[in-house]
PDB file of N, CA and C in Angstrom:
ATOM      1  N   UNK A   1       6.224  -9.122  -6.049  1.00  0.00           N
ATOM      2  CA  UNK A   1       6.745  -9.975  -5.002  1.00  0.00           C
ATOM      3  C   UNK A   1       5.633 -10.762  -4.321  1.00  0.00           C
ATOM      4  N   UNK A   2       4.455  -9.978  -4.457  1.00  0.00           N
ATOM      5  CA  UNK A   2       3.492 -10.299  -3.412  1.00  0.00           C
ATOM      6  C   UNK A   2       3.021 -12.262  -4.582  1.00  0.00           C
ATOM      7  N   UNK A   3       2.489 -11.526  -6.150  1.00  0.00           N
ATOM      8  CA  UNK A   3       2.159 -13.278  -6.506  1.00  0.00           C
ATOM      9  C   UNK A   3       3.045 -13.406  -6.978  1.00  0.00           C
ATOM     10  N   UNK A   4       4.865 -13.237  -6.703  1.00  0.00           N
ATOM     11  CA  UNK A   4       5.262 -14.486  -6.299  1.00  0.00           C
ATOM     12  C   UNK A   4       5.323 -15.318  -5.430  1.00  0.00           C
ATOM     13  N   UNK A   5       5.202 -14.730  -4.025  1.00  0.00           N
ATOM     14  CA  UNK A   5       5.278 -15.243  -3.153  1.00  0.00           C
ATOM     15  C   UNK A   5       4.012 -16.289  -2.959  1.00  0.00           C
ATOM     16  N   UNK A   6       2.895 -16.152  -3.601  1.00  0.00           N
ATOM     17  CA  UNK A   6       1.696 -16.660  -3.580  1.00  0.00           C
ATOM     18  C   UNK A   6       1.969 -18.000  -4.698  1.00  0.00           C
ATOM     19  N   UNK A   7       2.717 -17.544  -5.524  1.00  0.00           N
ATOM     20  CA  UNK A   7       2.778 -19.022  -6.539  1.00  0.00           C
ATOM     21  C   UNK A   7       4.067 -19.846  -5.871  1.00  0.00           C
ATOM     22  N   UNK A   8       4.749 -19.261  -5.115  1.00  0.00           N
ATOM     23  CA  UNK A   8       5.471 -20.664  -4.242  1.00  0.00           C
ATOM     24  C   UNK A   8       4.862 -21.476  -3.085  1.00  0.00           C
ATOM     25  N   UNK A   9       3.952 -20.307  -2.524  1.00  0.00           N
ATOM     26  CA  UNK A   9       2.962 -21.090  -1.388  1.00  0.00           C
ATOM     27  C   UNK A   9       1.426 -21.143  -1.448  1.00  0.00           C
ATOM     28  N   UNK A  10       1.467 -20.924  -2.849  1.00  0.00           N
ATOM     29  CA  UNK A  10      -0.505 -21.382  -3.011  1.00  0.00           C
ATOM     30  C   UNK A  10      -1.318 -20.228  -2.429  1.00  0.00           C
ATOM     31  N   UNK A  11      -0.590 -19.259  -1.136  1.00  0.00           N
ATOM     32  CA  UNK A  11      -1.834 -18.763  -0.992  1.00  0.00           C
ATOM     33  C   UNK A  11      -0.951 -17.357  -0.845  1.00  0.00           C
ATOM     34  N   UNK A  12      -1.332 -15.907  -0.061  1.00  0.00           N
ATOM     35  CA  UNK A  12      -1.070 -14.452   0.188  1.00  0.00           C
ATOM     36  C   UNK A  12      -0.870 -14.325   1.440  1.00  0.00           C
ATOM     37  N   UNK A  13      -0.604 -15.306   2.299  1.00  0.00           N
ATOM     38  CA  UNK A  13      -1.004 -15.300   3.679  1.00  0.00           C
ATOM     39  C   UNK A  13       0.741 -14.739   3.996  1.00  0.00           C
ATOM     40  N   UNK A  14       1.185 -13.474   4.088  1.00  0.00           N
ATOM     41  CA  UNK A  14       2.446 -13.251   4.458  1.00  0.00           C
ATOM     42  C   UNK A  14       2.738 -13.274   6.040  1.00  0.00           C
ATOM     43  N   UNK A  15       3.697 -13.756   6.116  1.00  0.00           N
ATOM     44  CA  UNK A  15       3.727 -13.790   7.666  1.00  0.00           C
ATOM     45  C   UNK A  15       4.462 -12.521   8.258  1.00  0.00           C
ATOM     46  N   UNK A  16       4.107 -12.135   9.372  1.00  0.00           N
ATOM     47  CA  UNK A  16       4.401 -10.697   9.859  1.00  0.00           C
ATOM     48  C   UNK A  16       5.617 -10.448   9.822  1.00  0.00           C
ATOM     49  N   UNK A  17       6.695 -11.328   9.858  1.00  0.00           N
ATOM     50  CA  UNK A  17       8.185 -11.368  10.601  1.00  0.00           C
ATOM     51  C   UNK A  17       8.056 -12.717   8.940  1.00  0.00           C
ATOM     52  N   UNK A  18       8.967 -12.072   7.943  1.00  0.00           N
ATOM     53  CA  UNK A  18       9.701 -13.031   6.618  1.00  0.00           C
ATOM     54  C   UNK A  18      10.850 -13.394   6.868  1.00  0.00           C
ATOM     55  N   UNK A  19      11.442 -13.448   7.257  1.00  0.00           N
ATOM     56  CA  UNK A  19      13.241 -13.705   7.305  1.00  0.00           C
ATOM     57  C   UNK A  19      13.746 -13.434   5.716  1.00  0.00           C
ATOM     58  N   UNK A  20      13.078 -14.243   5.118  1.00  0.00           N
ATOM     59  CA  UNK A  20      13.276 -14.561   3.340  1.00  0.00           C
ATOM     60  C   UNK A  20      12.945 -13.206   2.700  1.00  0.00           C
ATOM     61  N   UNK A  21      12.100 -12.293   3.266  1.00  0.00           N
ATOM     62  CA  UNK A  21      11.633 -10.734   2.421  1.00  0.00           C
ATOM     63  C   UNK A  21      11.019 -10.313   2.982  1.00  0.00           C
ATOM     64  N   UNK A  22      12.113  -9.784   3.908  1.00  0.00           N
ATOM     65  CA  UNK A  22      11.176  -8.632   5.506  1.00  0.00           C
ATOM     66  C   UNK A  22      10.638  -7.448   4.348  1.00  0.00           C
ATOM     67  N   UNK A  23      10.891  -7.141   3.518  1.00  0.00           N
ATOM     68  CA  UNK A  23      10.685  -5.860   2.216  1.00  0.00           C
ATOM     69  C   UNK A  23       9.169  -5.903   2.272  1.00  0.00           C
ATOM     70  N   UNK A  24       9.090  -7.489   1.850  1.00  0.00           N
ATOM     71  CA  UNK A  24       7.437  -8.114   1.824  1.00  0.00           C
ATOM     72  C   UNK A  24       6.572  -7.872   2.886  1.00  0.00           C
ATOM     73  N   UNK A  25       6.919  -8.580   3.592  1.00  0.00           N
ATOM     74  CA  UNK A  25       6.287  -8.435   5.213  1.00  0.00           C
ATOM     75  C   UNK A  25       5.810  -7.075   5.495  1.00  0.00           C
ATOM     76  N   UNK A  26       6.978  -5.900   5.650  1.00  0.00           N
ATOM     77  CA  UNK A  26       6.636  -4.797   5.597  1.00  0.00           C
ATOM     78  C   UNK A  26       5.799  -3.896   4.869  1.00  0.00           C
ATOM     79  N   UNK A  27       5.822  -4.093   3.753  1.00  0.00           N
ATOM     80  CA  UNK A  27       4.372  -3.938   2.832  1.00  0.00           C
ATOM     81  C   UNK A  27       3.187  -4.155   2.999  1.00  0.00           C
ATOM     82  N   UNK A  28       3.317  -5.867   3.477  1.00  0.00           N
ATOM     83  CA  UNK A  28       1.829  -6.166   3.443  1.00  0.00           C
ATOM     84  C   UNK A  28       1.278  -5.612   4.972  1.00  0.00           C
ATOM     85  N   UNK A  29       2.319  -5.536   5.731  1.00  0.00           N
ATOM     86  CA  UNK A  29       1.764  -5.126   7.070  1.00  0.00           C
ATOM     87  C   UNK A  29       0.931  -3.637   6.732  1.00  0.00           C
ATOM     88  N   UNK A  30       2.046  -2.627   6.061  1.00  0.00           N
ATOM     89  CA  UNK A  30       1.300  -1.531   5.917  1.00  0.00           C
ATOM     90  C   UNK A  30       0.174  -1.774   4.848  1.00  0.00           C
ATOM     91  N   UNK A  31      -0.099  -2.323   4.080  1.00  0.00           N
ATOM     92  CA  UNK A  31      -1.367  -2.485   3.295  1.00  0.00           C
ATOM     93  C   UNK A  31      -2.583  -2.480   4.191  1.00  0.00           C
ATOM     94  N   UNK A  32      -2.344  -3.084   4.874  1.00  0.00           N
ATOM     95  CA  UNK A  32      -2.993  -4.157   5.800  1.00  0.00           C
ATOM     96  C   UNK A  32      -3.606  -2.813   7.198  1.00  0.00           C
ATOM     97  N   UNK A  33      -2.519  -2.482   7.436  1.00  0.00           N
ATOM     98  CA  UNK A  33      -3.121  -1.644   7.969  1.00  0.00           C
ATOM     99  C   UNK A  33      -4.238   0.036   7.196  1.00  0.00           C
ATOM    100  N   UNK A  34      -3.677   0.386   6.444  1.00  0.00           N
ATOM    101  CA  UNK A  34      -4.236   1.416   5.398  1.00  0.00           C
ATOM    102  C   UNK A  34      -5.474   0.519   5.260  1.00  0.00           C
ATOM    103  N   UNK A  35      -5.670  -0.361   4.963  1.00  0.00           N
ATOM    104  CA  UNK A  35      -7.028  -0.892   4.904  1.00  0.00           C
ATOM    105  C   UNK A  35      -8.054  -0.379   5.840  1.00  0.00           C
ATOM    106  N   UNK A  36      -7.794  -1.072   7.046  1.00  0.00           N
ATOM    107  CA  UNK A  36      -7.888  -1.104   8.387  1.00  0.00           C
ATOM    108  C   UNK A  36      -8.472   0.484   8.672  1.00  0.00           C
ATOM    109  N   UNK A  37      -7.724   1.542   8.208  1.00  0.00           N
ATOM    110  CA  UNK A  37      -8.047   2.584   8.414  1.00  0.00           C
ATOM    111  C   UNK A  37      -9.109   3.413   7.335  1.00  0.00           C
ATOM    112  N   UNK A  38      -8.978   2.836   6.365  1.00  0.00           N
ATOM    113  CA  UNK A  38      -9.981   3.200   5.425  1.00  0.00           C
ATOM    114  C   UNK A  38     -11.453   2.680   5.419  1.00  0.00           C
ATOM    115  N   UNK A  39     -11.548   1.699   6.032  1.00  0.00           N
ATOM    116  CA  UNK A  39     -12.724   0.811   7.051  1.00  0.00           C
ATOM    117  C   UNK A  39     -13.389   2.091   7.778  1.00  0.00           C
ATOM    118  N   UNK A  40     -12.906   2.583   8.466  1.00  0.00           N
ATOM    119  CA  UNK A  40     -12.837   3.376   9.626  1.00  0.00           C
ATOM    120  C   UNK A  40     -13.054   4.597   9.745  1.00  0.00           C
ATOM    121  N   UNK A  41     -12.933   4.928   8.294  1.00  0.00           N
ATOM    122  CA  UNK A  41     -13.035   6.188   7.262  1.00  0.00           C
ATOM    123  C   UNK A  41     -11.789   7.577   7.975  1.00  0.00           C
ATOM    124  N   UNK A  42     -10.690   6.704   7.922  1.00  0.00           N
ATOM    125  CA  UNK A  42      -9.989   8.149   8.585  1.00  0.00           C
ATOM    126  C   UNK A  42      -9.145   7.850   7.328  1.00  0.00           C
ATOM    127  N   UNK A  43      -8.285   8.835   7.409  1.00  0.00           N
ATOM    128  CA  UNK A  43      -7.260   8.679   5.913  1.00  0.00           C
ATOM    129  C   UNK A  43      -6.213   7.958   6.025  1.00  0.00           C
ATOM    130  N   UNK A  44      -6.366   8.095   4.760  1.00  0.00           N
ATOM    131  CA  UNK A  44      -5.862   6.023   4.552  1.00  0.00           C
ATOM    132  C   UNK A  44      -5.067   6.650   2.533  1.00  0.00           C
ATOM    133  N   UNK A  45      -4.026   5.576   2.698  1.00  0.00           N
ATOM    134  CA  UNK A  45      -3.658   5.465   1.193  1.00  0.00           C
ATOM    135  C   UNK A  45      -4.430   4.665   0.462  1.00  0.00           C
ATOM    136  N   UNK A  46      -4.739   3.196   1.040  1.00  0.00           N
ATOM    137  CA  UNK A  46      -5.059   2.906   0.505  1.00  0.00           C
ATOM    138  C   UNK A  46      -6.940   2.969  -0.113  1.00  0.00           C
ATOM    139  N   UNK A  47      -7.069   3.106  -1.251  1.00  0.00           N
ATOM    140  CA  UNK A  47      -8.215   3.489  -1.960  1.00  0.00           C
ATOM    141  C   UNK A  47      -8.909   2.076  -2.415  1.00  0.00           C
ATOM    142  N   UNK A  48     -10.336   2.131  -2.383  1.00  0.00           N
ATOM    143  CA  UNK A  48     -11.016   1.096  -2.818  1.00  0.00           C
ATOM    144  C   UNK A  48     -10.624   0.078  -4.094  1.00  0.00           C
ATOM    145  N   UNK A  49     -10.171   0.906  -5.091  1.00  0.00           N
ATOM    146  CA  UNK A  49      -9.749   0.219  -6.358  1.00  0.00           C
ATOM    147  C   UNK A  49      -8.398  -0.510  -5.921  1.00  0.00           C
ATOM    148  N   UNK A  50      -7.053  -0.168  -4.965  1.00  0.00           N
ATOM    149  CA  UNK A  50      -6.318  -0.312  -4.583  1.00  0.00           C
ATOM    150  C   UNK A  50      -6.728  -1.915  -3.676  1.00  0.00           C
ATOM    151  N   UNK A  51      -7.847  -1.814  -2.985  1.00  0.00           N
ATOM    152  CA  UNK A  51      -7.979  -2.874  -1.985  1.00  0.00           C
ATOM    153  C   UNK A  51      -8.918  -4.062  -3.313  1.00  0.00           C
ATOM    154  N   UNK A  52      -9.236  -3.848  -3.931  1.00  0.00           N
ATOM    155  CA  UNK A  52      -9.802  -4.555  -5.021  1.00  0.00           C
ATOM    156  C   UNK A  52      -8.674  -5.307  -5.793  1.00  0.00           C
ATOM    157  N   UNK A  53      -7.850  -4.696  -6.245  1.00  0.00           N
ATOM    158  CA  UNK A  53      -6.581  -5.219  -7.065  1.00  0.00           C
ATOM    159  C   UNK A  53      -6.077  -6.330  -6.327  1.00  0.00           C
ATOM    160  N   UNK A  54      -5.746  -6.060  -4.751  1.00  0.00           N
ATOM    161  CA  UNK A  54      -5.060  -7.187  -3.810  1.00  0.00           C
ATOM    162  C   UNK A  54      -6.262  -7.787  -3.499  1.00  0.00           C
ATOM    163  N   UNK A  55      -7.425  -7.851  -3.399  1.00  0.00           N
ATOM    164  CA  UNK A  55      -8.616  -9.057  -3.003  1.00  0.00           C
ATOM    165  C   UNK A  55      -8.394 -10.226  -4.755  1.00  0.00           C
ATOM    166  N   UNK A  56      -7.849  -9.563  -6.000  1.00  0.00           N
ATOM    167  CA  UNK A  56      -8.301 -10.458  -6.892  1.00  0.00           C
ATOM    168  C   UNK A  56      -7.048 -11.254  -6.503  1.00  0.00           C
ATOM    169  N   UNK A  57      -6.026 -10.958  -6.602  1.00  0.00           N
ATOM    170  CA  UNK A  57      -4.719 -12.118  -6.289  1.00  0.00           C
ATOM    171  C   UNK A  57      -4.460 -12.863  -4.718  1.00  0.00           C
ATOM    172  N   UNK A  58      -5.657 -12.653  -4.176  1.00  0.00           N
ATOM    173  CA  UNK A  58      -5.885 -13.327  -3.075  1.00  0.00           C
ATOM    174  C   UNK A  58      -5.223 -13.122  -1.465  1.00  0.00           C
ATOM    175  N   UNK A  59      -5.041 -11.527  -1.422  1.00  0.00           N
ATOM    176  CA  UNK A  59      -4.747 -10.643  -0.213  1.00  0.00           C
ATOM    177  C   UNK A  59      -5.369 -11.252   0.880  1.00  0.00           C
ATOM    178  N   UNK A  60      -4.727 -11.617   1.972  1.00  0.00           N
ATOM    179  CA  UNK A  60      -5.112 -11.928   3.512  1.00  0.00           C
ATOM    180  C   UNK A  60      -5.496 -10.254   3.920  1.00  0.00           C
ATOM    181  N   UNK A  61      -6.217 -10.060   4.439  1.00  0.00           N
ATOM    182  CA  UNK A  61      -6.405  -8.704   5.640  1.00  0.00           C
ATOM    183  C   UNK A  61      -6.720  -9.063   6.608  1.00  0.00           C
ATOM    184  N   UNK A  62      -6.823 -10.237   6.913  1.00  0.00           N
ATOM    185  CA  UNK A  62      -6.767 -10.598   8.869  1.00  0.00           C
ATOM    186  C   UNK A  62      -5.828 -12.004   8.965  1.00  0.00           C
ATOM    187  N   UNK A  63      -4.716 -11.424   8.900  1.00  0.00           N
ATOM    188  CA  UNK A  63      -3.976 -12.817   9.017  1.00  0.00           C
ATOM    189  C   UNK A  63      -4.530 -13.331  10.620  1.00  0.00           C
ATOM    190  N   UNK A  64      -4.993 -12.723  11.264  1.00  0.00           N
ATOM    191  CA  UNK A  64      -5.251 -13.699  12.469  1.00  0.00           C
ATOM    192  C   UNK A  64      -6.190 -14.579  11.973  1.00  0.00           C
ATOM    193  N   UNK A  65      -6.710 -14.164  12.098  1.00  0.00           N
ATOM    194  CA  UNK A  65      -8.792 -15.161  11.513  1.00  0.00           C
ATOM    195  C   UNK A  65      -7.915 -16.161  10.162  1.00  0.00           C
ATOM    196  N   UNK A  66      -7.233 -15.885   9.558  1.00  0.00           N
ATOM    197  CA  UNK A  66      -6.757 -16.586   8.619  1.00  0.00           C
ATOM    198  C   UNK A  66      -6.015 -17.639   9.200  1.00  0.00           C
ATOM    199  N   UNK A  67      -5.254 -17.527   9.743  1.00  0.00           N
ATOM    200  CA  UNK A  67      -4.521 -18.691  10.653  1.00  0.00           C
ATOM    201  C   UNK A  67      -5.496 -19.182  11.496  1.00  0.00           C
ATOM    202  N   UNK A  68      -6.196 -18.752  12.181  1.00  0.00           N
ATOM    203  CA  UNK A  68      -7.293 -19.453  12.756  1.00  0.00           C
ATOM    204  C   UNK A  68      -7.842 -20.403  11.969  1.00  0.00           C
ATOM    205  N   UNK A  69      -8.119 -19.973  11.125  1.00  0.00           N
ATOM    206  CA  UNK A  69      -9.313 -20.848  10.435  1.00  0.00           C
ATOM    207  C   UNK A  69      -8.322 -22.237  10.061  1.00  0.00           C
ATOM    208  N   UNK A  70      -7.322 -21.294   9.204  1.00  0.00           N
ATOM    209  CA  UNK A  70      -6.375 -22.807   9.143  1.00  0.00           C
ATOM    210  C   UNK A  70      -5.963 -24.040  10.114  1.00  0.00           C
ATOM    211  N   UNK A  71      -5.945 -23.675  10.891  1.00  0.00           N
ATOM    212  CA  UNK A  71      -5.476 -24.351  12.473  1.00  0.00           C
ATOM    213  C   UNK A  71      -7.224 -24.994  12.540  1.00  0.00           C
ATOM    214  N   UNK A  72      -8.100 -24.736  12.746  1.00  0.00           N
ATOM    215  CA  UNK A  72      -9.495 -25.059  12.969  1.00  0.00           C
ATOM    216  C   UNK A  72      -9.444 -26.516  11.770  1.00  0.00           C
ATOM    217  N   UNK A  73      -9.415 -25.668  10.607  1.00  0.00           N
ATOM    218  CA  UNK A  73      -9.223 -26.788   9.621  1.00  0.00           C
ATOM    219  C   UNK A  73      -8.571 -28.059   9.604  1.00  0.00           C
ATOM    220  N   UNK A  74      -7.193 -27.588  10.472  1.00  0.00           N
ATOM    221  CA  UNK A  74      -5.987 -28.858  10.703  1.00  0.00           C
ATOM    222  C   UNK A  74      -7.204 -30.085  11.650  1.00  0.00           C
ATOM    223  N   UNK A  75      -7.564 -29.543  12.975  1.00  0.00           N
ATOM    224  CA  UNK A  75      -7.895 -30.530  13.389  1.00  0.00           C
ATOM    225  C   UNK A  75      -9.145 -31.004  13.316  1.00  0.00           C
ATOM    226  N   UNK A  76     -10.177 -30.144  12.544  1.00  0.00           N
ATOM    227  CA  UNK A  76     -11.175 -31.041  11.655  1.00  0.00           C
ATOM    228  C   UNK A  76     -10.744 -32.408  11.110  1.00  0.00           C
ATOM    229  N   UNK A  77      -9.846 -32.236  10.269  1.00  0.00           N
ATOM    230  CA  UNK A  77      -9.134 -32.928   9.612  1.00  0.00           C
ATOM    231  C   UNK A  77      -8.558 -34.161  10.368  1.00  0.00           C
ATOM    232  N   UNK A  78      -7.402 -33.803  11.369  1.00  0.00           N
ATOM    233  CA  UNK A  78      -7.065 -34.860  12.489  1.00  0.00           C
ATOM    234  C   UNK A  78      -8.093 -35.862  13.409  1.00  0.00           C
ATOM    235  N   UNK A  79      -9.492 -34.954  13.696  1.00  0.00           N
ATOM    236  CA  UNK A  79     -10.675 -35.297  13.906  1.00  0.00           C
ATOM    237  C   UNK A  79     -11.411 -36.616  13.042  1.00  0.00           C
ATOM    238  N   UNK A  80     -11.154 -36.540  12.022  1.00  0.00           N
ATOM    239  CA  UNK A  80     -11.713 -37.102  11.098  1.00  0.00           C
ATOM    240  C   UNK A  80     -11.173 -38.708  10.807  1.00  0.00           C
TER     241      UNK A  80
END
């Protein structure tokens, strides 16, 4: 679900709240967090090889900073 969702919108960036595949959303949130905690070294599902697999198909883990940057980008751009 996850690259499909990436080959209709180019990128992994799931948004927290899907309307279209809360299933999704909910996943990546918990991915996302298991990460987060494996950072941190407390127990966590998710495992290094696990966070490797979703970095090659192009996994967001900070959708904030990710939208940031995008938004930064927009008005570079408008700037220009």
């Amino acid at each position: 679900e996850l690259r499909h969702f990436r080959k209709m919108g180019g990128r992994c960036l799931v948004p927290h709240t899907y309307p279209r595949n809360p299933q999704l959303a909910r996943w990546v949130k918990r991915q996302r967090r298991q990460y987060k905690l494996l950072g941190e070294g407390k127990v966590s599902t998710m495992t290094p090889e696990r966070a490797v697999l979703l970095e090659q198909v192009g996994f967001v883990w900070d959708s904030h900073e990710a939208s940031w940057r995008e938004k930064i980008a927009e008005l570079r751009g408008y700037r220009a």
